[in-house]
N, C-alpha and C. Protein backbone atom coordinates (compact mmCIF):
# COMPACT_ATOMS: atom_id res chain seq x y z
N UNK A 1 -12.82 -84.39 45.09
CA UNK A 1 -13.77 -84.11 44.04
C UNK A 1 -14.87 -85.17 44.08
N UNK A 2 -15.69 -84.55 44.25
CA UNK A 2 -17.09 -85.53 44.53
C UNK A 2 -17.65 -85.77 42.87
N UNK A 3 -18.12 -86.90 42.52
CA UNK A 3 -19.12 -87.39 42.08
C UNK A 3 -20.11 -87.03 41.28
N UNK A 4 -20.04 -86.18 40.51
CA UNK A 4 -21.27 -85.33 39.96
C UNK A 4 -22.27 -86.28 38.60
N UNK A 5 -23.24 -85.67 39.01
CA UNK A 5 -24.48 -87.25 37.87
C UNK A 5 -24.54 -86.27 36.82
N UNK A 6 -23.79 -85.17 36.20
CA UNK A 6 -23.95 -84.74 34.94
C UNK A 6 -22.94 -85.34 33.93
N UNK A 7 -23.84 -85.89 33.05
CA UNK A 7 -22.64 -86.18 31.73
C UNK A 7 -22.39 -85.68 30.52
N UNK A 8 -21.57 -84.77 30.11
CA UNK A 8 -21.50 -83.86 29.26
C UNK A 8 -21.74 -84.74 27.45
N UNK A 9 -22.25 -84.08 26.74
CA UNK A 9 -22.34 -85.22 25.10
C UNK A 9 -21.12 -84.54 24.43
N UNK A 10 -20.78 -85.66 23.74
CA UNK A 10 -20.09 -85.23 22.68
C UNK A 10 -18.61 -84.44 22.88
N UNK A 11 -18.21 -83.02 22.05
CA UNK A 11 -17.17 -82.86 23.08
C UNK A 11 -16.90 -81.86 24.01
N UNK A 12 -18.18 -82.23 24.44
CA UNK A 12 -18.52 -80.95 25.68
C UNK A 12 -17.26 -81.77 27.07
N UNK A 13 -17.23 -80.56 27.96
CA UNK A 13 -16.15 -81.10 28.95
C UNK A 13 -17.02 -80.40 29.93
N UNK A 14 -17.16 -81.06 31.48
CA UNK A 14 -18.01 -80.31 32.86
C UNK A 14 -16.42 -79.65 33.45
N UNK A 15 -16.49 -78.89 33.96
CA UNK A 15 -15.57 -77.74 34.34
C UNK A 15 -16.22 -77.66 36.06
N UNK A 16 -15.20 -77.96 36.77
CA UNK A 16 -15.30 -77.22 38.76
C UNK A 16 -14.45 -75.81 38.65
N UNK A 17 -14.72 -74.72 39.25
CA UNK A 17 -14.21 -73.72 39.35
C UNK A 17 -12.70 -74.15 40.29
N UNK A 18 -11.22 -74.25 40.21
CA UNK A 18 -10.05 -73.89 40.45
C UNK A 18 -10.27 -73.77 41.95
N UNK A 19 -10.52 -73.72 42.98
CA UNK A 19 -10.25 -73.38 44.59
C UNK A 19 -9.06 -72.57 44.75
N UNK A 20 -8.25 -72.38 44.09
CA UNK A 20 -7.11 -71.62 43.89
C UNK A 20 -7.42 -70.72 43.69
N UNK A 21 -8.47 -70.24 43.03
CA UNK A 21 -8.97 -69.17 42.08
C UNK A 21 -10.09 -68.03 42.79
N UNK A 22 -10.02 -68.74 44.08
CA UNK A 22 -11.25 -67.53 44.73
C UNK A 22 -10.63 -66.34 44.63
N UNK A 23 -12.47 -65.29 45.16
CA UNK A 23 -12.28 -63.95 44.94
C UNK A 23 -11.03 -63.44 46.30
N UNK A 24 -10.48 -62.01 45.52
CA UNK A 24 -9.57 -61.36 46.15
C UNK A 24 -10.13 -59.99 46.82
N UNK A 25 -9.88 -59.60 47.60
CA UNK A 25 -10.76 -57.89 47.84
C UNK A 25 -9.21 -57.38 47.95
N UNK A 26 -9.16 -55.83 46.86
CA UNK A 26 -7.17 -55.32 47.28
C UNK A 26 -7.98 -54.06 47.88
N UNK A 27 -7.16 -53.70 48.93
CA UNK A 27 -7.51 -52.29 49.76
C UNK A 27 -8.85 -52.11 49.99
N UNK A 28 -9.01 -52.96 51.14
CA UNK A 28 -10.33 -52.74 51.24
C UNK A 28 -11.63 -52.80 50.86
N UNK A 29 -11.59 -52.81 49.38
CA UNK A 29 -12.99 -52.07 48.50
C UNK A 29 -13.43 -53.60 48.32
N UNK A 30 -14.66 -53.02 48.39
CA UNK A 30 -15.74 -54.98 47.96
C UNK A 30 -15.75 -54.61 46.53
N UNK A 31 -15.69 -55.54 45.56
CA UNK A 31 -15.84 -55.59 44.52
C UNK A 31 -17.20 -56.24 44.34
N UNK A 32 -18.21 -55.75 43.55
CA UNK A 32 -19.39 -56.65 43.33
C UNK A 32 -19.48 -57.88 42.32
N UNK A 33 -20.03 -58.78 42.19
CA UNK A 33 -19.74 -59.84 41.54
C UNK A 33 -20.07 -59.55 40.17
N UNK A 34 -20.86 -58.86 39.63
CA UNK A 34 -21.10 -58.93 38.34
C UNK A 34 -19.70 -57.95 37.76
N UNK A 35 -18.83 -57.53 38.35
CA UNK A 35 -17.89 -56.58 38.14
C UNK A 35 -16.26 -57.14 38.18
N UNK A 36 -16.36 -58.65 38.63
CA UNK A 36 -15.20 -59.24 39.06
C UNK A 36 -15.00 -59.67 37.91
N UNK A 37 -13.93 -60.43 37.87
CA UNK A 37 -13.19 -61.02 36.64
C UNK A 37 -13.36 -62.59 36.81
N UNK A 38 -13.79 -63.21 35.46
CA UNK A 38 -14.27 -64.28 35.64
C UNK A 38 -12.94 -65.35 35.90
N UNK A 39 -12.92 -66.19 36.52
CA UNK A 39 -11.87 -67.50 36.38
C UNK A 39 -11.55 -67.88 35.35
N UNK A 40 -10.08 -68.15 34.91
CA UNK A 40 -10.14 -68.85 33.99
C UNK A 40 -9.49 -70.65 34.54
N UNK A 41 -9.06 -70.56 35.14
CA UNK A 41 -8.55 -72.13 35.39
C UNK A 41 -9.82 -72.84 36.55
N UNK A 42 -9.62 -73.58 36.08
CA UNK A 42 -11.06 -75.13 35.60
C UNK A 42 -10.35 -76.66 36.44
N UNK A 43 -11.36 -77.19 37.24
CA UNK A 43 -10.83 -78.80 37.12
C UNK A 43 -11.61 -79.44 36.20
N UNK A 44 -11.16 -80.34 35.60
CA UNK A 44 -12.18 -81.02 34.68
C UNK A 44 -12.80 -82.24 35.70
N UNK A 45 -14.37 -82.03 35.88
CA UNK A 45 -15.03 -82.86 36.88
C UNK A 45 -15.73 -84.14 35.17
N UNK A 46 -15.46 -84.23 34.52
CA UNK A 46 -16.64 -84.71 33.24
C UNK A 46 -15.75 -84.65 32.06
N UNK A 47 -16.28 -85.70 31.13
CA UNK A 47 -15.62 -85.35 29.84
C UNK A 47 -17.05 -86.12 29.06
N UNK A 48 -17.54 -85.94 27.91
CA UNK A 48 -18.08 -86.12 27.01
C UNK A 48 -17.22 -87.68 26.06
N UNK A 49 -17.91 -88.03 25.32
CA UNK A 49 -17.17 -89.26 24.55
C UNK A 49 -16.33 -88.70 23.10
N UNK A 50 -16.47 -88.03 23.03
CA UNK A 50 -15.53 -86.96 22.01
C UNK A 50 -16.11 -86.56 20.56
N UNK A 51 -15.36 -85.93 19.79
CA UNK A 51 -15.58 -85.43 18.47
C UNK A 51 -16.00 -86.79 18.01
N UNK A 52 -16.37 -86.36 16.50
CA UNK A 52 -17.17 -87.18 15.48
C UNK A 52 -16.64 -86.70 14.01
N UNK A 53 -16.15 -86.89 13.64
CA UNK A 53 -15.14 -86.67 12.59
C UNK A 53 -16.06 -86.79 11.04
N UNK A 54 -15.78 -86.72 10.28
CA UNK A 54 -16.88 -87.03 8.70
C UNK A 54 -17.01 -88.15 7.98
N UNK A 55 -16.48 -88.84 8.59
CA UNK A 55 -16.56 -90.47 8.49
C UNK A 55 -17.42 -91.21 9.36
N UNK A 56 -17.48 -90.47 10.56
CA UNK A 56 -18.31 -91.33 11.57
C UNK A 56 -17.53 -91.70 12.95
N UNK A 57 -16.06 -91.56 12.62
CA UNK A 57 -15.29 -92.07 14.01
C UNK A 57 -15.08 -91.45 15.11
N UNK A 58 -15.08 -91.41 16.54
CA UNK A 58 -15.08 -90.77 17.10
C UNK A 58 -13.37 -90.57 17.64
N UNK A 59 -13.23 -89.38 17.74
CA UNK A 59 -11.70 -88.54 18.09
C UNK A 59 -12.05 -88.88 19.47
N UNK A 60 -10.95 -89.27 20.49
CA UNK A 60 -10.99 -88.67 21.76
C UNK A 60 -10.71 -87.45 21.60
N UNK A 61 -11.20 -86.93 23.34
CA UNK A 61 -10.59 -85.75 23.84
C UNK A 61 -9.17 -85.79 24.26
N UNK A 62 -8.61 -84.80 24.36
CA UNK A 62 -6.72 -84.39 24.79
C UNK A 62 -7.18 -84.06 26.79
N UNK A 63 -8.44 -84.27 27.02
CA UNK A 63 -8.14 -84.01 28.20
C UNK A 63 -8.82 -84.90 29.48
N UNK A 64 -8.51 -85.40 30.57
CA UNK A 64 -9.19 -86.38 31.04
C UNK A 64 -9.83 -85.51 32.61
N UNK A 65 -10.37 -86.51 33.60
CA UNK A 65 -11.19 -86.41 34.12
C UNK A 65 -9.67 -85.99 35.73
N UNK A 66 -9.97 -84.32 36.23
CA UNK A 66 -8.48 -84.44 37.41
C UNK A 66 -7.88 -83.26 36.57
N UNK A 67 -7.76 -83.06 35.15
CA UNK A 67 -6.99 -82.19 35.10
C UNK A 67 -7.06 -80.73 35.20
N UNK A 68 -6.20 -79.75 35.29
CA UNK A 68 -6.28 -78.27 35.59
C UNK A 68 -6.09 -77.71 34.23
N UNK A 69 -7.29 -76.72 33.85
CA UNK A 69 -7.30 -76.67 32.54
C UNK A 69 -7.22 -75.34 32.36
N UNK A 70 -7.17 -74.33 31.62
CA UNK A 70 -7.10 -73.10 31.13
C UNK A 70 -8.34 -73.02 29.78
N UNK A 71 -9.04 -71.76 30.07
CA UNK A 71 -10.46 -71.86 29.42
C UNK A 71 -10.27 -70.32 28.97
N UNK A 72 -10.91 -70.23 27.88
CA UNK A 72 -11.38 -68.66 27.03
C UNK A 72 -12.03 -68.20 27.91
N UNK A 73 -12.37 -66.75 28.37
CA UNK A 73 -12.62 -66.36 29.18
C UNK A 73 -13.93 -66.15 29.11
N UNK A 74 -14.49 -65.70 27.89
CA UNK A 74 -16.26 -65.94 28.12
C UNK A 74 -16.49 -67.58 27.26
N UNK A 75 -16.30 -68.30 27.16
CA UNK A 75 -16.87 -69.44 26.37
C UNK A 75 -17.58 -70.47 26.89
N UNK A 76 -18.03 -70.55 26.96
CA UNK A 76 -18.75 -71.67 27.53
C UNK A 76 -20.41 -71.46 28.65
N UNK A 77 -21.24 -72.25 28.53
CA UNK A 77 -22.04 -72.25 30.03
C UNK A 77 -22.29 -72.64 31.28
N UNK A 78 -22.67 -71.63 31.58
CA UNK A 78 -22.34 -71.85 33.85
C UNK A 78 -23.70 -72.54 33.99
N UNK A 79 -23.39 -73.48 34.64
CA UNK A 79 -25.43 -74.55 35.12
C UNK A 79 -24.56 -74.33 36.69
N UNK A 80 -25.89 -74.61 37.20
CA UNK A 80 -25.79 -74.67 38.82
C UNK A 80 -26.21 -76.04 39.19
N UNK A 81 -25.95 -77.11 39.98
CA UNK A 81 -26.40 -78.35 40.38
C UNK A 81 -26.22 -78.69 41.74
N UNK A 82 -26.91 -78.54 42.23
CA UNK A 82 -26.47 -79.80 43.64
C UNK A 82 -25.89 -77.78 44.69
N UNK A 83 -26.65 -76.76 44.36
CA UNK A 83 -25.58 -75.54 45.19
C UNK A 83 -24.15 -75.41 44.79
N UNK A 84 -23.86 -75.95 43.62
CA UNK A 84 -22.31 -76.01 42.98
C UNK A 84 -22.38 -75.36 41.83
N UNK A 85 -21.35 -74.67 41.64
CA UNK A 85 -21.44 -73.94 40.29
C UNK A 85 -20.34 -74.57 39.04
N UNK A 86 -20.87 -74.81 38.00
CA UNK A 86 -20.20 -75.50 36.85
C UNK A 86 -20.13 -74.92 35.74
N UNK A 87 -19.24 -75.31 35.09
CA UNK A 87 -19.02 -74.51 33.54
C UNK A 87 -19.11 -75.77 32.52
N UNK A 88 -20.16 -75.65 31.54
CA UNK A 88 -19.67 -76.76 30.72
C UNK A 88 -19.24 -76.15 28.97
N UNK A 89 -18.20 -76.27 28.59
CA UNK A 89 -17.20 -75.95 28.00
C UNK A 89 -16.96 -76.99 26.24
N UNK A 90 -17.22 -76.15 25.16
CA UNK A 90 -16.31 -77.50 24.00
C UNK A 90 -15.31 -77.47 24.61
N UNK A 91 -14.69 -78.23 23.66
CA UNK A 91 -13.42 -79.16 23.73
C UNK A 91 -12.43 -77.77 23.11
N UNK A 92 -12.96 -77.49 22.06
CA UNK A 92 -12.13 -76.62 21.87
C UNK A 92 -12.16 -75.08 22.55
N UNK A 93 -12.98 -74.15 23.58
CA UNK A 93 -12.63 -73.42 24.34
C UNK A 93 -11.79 -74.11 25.47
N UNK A 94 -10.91 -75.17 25.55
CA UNK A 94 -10.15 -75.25 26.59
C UNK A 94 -8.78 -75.01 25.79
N UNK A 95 -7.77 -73.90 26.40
CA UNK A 95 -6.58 -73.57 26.15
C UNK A 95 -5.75 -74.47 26.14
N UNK A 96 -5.48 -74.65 27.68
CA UNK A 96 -4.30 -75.83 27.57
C UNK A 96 -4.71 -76.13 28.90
N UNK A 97 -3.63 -77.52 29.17
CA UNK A 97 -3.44 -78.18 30.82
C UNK A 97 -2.61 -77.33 31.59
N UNK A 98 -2.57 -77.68 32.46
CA UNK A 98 -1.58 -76.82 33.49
C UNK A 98 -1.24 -78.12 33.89
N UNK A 99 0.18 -78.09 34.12
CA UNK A 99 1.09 -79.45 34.87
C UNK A 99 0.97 -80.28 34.20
């Protein structure tokens, strides 16, 4: 996992698409991309400095920078950087960790 110069605010999280997760073609047929099913498992490349609570303090995040995450399936936004495609995600559209 390379290096990326985006830093997410607050409790936004930067999301790498899973490599596990590429497209499948079953019997033949090409599926077109706007028709495929989006990914849901995520590496977390980024984390933000966290929530802000009503006092002023800041919450960490539950998730760090390496882990395999599980995401709502439309939530969040896709930016493109560097020919790489990214999702950046709240804190709270991430489901859970995996492992």
């Amino acid at each position: 996992m390379a290096k990326v110069k985006i830093r997410p605010l607050g409790d936004r999280v930067l999301l790498e698409i899973e490599e596990g997760a590429a497209e499948q073609i079953k019997g033949g047929i090409v599926i077109p991309d706007s028709a495929k099913e989006k990914p849901q498992e995520y590496v977390v490349v980024a984390v933000g400095t966290g929530k802000t609570d009503d006092k002023g303090k800041k919450i960490a995040l539950d998730v760090k920078v390496g882990d395999l995450v599980l995401t709502s399936k439309y939530g969040g936004t896709e930016v493109k950087y560097n020919d790489k495609e990214y999702k950046i995600v709240s804190a709270d559209d991430i489901l859970a960790i995996i492992g």
